[in-house]
PDB file of N, CA and C in Angstrom:
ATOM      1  N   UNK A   1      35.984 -14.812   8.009  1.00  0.00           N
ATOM      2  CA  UNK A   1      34.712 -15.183   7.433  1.00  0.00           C
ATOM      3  C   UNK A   1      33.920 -13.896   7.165  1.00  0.00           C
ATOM      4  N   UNK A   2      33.163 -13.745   5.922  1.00  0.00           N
ATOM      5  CA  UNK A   2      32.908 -12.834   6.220  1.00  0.00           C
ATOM      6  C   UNK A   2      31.113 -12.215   6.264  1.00  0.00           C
ATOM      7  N   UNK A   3      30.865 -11.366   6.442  1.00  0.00           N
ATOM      8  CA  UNK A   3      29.882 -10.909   7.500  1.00  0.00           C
ATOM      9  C   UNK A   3      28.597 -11.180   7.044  1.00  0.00           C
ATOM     10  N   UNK A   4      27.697 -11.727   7.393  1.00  0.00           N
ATOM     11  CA  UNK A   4      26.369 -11.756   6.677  1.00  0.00           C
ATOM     12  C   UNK A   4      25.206 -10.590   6.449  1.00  0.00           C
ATOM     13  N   UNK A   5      24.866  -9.803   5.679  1.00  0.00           N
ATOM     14  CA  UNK A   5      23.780  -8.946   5.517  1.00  0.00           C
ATOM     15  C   UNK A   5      22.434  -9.087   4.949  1.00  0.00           C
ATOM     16  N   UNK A   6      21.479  -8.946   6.253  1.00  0.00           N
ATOM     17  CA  UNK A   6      19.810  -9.397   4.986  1.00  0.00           C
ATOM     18  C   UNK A   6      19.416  -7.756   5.140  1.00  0.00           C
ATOM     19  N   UNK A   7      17.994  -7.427   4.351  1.00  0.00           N
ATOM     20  CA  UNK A   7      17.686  -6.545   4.356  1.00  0.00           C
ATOM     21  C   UNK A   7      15.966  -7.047   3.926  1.00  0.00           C
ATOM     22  N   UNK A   8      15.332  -6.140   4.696  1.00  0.00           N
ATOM     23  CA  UNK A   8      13.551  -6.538   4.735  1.00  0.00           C
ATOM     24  C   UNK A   8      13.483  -5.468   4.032  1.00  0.00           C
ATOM     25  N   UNK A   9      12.538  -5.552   2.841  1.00  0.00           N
ATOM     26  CA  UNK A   9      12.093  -4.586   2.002  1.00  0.00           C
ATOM     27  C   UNK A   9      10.511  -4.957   2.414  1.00  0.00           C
ATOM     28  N   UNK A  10       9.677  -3.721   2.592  1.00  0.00           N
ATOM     29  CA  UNK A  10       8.145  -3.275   2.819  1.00  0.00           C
ATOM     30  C   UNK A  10       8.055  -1.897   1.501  1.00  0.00           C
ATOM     31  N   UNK A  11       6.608  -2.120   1.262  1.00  0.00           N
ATOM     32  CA  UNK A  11       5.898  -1.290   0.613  1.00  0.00           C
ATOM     33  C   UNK A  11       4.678  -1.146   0.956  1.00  0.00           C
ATOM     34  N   UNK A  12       4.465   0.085   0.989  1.00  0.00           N
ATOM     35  CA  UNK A  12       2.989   0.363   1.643  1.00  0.00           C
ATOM     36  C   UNK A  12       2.475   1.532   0.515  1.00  0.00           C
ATOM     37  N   UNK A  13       0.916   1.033  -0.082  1.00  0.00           N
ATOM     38  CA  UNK A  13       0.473   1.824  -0.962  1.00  0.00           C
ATOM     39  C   UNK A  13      -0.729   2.655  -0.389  1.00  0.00           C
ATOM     40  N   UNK A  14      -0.492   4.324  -0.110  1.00  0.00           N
ATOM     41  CA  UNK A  14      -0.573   5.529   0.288  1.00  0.00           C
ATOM     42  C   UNK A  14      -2.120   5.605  -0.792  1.00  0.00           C
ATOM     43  N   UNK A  15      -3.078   6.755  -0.184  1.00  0.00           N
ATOM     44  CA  UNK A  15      -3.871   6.965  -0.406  1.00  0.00           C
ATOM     45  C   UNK A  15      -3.782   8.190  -1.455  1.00  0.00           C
ATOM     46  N   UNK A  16      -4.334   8.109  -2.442  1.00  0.00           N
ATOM     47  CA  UNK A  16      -3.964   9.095  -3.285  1.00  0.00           C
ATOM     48  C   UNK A  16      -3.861  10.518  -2.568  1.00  0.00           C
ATOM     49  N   UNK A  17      -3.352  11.567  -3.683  1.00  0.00           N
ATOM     50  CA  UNK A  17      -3.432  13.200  -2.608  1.00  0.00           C
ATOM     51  C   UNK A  17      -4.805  13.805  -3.805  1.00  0.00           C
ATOM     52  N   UNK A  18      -4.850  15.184  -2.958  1.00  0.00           N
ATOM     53  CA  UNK A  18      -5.902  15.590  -3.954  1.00  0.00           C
ATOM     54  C   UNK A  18      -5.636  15.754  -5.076  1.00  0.00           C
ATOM     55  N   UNK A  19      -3.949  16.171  -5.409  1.00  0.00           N
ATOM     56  CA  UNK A  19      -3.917  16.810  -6.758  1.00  0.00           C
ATOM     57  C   UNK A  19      -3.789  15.405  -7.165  1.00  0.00           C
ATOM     58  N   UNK A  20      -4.098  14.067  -7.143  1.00  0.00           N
ATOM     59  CA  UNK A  20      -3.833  12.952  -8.137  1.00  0.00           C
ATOM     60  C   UNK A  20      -5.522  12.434  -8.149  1.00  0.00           C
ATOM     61  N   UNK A  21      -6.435  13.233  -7.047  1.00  0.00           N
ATOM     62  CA  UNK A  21      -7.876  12.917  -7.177  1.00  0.00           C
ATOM     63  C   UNK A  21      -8.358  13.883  -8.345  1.00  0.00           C
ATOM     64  N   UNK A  22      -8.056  15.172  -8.325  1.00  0.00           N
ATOM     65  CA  UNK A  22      -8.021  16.234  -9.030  1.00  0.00           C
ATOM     66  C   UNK A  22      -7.590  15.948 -10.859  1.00  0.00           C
ATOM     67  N   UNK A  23      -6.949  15.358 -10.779  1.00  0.00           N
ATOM     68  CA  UNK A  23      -6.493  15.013 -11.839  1.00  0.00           C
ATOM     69  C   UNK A  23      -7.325  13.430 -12.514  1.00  0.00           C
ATOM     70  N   UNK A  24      -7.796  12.962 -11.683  1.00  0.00           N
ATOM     71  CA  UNK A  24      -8.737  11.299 -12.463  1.00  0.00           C
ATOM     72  C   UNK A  24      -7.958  10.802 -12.030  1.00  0.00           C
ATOM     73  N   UNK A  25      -6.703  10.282 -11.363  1.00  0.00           N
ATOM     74  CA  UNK A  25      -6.003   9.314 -11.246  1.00  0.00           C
ATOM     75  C   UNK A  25      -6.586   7.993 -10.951  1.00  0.00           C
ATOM     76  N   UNK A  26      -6.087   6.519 -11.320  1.00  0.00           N
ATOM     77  CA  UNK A  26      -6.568   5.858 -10.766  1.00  0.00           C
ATOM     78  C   UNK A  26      -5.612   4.614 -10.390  1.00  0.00           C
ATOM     79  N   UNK A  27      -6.192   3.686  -9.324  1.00  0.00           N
ATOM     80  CA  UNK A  27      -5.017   2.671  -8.729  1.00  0.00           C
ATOM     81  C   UNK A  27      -4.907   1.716  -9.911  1.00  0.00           C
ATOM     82  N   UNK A  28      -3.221   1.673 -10.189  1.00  0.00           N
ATOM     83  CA  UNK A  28      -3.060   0.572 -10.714  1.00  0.00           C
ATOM     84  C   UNK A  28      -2.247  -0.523  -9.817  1.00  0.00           C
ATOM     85  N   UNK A  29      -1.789  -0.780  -9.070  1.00  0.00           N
ATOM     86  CA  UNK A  29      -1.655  -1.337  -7.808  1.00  0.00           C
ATOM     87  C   UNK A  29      -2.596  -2.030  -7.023  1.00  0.00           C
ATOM     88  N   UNK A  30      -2.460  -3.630  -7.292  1.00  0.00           N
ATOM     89  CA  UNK A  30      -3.000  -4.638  -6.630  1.00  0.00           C
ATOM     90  C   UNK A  30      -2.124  -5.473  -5.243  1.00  0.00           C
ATOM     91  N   UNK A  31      -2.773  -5.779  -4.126  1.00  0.00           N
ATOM     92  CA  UNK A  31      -1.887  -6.187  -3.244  1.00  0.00           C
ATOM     93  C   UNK A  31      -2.746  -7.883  -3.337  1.00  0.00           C
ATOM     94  N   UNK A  32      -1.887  -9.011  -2.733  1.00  0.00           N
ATOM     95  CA  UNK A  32      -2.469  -9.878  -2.303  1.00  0.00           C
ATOM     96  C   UNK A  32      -1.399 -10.673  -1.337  1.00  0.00           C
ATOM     97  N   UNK A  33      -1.395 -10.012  -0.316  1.00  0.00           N
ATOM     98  CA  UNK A  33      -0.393 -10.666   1.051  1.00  0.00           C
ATOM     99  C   UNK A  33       0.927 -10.301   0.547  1.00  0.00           C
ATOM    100  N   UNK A  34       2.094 -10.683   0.188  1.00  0.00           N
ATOM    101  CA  UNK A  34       3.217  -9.887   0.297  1.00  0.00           C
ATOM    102  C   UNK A  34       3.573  -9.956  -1.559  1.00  0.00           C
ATOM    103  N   UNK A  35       2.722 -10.401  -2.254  1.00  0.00           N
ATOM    104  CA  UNK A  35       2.807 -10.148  -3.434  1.00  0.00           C
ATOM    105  C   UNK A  35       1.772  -8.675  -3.852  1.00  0.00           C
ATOM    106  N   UNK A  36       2.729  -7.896  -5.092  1.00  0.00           N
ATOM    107  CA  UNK A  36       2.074  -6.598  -5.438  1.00  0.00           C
ATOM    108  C   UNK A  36       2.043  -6.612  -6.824  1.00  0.00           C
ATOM    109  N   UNK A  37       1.308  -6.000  -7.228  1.00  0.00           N
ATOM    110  CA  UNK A  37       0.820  -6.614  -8.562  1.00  0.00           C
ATOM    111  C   UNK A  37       0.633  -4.807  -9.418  1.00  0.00           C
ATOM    112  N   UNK A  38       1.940  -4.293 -10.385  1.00  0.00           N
ATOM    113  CA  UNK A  38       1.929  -3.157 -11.071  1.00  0.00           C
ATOM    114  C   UNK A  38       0.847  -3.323 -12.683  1.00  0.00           C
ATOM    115  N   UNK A  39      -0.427  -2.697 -12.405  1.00  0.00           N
ATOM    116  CA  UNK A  39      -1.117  -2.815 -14.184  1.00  0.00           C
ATOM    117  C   UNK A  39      -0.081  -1.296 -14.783  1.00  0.00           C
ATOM    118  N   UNK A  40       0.074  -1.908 -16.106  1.00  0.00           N
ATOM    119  CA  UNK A  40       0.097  -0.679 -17.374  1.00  0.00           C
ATOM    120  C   UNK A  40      -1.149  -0.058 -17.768  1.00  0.00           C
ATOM    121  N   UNK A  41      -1.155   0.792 -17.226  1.00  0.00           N
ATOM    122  CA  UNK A  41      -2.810   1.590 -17.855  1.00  0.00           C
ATOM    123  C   UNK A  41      -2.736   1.734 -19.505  1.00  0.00           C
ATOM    124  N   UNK A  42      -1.834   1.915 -20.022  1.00  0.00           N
ATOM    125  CA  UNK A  42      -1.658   2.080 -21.489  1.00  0.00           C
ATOM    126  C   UNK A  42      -1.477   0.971 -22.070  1.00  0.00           C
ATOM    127  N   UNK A  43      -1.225  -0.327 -21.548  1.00  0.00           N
ATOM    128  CA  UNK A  43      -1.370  -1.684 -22.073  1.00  0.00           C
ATOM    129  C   UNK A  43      -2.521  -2.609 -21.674  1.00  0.00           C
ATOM    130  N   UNK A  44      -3.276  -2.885 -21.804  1.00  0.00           N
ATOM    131  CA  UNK A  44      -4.391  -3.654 -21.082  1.00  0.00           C
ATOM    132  C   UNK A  44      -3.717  -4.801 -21.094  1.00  0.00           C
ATOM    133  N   UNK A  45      -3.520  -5.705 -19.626  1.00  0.00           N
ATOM    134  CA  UNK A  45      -3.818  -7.095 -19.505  1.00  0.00           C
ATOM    135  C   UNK A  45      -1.530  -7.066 -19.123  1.00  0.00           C
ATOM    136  N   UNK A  46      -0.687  -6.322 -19.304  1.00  0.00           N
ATOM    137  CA  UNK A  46       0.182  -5.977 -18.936  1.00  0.00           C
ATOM    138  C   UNK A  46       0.841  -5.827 -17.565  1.00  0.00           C
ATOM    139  N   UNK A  47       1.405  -6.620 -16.680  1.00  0.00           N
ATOM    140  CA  UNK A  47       1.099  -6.487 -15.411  1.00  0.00           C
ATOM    141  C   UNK A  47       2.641  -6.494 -15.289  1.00  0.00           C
ATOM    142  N   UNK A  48       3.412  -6.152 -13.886  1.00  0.00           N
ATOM    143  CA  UNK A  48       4.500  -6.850 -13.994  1.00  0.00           C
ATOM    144  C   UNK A  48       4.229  -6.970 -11.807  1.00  0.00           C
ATOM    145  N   UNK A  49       4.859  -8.222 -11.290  1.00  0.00           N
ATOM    146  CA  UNK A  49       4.220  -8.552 -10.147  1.00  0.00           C
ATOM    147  C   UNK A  49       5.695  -8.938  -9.172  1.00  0.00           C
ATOM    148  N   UNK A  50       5.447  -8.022  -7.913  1.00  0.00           N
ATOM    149  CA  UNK A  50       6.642  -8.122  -7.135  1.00  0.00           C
ATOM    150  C   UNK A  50       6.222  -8.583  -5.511  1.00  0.00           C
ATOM    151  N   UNK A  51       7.448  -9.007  -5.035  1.00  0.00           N
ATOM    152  CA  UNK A  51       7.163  -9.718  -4.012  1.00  0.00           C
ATOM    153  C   UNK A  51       7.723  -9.047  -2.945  1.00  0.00           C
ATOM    154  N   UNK A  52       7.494  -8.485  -1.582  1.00  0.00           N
ATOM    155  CA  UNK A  52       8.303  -7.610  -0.874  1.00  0.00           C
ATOM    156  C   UNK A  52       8.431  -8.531   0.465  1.00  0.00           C
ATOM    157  N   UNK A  53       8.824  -8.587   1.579  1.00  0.00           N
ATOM    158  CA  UNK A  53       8.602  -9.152   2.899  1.00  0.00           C
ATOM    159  C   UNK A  53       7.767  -8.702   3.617  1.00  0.00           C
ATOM    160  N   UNK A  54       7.311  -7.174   3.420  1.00  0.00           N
ATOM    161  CA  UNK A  54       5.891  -6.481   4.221  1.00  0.00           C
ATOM    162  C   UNK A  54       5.629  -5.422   3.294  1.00  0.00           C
ATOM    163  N   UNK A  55       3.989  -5.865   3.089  1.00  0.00           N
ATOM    164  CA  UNK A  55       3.582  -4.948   2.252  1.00  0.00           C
ATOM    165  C   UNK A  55       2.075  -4.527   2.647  1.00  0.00           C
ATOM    166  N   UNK A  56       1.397  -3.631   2.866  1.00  0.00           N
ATOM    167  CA  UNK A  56       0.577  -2.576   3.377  1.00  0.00           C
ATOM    168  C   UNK A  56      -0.076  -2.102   2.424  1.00  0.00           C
ATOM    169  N   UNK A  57      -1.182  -2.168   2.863  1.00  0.00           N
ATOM    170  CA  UNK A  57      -2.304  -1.318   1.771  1.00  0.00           C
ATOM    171  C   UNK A  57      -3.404  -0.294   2.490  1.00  0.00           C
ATOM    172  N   UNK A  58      -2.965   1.225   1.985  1.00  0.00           N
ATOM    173  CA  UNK A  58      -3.178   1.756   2.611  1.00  0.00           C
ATOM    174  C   UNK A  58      -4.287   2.930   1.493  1.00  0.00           C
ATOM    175  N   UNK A  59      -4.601   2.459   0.461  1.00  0.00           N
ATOM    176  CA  UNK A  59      -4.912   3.262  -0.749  1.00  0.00           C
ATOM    177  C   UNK A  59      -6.394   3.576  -0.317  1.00  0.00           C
ATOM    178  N   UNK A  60      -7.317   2.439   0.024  1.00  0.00           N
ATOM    179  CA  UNK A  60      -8.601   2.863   0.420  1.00  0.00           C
ATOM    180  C   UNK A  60      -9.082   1.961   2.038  1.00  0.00           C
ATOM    181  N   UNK A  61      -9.762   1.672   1.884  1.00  0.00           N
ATOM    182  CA  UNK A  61     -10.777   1.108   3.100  1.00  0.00           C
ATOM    183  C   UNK A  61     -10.696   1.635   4.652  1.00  0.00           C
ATOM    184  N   UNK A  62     -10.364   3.258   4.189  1.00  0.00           N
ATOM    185  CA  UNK A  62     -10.352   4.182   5.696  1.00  0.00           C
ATOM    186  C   UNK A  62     -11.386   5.142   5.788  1.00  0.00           C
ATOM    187  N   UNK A  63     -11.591   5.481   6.708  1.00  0.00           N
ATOM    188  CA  UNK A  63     -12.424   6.689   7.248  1.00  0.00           C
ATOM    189  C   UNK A  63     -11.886   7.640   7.881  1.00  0.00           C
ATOM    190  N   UNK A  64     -11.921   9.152   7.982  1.00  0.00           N
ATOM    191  CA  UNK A  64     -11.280  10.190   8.910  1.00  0.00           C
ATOM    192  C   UNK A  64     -12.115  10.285  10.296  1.00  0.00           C
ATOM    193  N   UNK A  65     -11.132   9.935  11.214  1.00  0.00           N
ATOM    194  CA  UNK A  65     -11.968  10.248  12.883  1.00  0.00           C
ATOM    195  C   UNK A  65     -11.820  11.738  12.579  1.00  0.00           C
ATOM    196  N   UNK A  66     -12.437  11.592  13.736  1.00  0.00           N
ATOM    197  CA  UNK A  66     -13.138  13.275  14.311  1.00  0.00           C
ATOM    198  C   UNK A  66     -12.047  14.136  14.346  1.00  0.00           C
ATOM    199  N   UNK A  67     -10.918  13.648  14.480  1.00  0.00           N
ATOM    200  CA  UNK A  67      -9.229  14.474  14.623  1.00  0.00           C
ATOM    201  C   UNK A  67      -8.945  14.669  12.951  1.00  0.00           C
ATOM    202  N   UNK A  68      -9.244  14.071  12.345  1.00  0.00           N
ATOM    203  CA  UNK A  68      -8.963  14.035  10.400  1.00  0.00           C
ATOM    204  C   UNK A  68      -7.977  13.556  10.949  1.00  0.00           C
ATOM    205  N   UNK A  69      -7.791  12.240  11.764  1.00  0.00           N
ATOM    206  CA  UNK A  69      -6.880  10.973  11.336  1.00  0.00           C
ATOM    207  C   UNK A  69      -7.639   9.994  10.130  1.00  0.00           C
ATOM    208  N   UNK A  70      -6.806   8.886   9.323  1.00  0.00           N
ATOM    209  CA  UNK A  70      -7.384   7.700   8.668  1.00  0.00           C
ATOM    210  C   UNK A  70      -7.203   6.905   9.643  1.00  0.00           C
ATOM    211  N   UNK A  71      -8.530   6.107   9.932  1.00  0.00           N
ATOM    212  CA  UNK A  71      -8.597   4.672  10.034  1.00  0.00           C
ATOM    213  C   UNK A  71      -9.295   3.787   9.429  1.00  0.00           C
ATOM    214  N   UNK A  72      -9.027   2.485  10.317  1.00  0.00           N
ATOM    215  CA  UNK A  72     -10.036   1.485   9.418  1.00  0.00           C
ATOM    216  C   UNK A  72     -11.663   1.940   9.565  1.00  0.00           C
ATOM    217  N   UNK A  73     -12.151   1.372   7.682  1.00  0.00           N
ATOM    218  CA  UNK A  73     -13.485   1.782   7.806  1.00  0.00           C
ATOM    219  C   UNK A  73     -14.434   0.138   8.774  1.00  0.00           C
ATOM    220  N   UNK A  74     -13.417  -0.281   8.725  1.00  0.00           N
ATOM    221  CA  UNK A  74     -14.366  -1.624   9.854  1.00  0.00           C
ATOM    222  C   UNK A  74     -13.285  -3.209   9.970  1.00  0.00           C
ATOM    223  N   UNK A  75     -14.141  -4.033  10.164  1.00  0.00           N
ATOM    224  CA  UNK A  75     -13.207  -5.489  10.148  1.00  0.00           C
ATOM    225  C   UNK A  75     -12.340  -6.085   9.329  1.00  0.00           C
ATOM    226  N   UNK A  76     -13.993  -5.758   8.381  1.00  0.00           N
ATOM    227  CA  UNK A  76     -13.248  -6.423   6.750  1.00  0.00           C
ATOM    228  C   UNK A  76     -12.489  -5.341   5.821  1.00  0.00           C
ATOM    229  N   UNK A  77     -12.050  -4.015   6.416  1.00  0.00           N
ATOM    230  CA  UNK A  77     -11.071  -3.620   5.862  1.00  0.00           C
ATOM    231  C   UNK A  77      -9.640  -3.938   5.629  1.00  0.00           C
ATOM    232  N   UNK A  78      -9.120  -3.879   4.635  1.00  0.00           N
ATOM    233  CA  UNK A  78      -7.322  -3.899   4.694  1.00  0.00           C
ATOM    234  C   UNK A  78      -6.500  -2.802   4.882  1.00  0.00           C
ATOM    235  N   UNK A  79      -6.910  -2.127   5.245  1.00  0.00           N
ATOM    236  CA  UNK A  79      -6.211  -0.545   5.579  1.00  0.00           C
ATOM    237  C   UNK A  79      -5.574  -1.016   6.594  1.00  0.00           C
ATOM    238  N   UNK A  80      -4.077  -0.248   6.143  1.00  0.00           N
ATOM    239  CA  UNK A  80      -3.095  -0.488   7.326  1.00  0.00           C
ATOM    240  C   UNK A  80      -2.587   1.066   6.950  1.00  0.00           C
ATOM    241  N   UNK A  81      -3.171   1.924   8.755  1.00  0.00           N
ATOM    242  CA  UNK A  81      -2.823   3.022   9.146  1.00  0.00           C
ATOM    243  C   UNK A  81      -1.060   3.112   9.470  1.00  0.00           C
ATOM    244  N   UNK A  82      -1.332   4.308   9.650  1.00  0.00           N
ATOM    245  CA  UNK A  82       0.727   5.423   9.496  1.00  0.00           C
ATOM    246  C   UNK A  82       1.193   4.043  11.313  1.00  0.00           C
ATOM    247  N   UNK A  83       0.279   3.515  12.224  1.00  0.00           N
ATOM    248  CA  UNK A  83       0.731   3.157  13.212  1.00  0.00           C
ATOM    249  C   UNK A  83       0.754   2.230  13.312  1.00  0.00           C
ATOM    250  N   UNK A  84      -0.762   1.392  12.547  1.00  0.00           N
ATOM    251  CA  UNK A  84      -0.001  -0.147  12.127  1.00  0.00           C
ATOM    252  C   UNK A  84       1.242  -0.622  11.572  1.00  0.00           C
ATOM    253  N   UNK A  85       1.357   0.599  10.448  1.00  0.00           N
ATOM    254  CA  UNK A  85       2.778   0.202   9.967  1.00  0.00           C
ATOM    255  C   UNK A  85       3.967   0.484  10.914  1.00  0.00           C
ATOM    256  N   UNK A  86       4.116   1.414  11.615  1.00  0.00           N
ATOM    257  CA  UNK A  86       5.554   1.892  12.341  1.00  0.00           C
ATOM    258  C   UNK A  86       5.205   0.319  13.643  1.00  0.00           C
ATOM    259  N   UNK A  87       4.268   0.066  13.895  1.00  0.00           N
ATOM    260  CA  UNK A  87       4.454  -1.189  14.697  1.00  0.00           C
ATOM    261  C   UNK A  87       5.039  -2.210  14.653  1.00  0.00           C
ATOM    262  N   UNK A  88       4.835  -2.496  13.322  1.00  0.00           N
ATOM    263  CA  UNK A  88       5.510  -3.367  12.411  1.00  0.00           C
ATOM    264  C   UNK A  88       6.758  -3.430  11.783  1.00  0.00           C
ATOM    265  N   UNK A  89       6.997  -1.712  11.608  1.00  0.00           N
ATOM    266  CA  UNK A  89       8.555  -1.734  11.479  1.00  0.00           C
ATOM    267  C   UNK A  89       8.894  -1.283  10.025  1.00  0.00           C
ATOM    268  N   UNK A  90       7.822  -0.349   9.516  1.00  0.00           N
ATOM    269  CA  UNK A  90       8.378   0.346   8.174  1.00  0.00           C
ATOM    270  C   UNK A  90       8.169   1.914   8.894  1.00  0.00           C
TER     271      UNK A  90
END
């Protein structure tokens, strides 16, 4: 018989760096629970939308502690820090 294999795919969307602040960059990356949602900046209204098993949003709603770690900027943030995620298993 033969062997069964699953595999958990996660995505976690990273906070821009400077050289992509430096440059204007901006998020086209929408999360809403394990659906992720890619815009075309050069197409308006163009989306294409994927589904992962764990997905993390990590682009804004942090603050730097006193160490220049990110954390959450409060309750109603969705920021999921470098330790929420390894808890979890990405």
């Amino acid at each position: 018989m033969p062997s069964v294999d699953s595999v958990k795919v996660a995505v976690r969307v990273r906070p821009f760096s400077q050289r992509e602040k430096d440059a204007g960059s901006r998020c086209v990356i929408s999360m809403n629970s394990s659906s992720t949602s890619i815009y075309d900046p050069k197409t308006p209204g163009h989306m294409k939308t994927f589904t992962f098993d764990l997905a993390y949003w990590s682009h804004s709603g942090f603050l730097k502690d006193k160490d220049g770690m990110l954390v959450s900027a409060g309750s109603n943030s969705r920021y999921a820090g470098q330790v929420k995620c390894i808890q979890r298993g990405i």
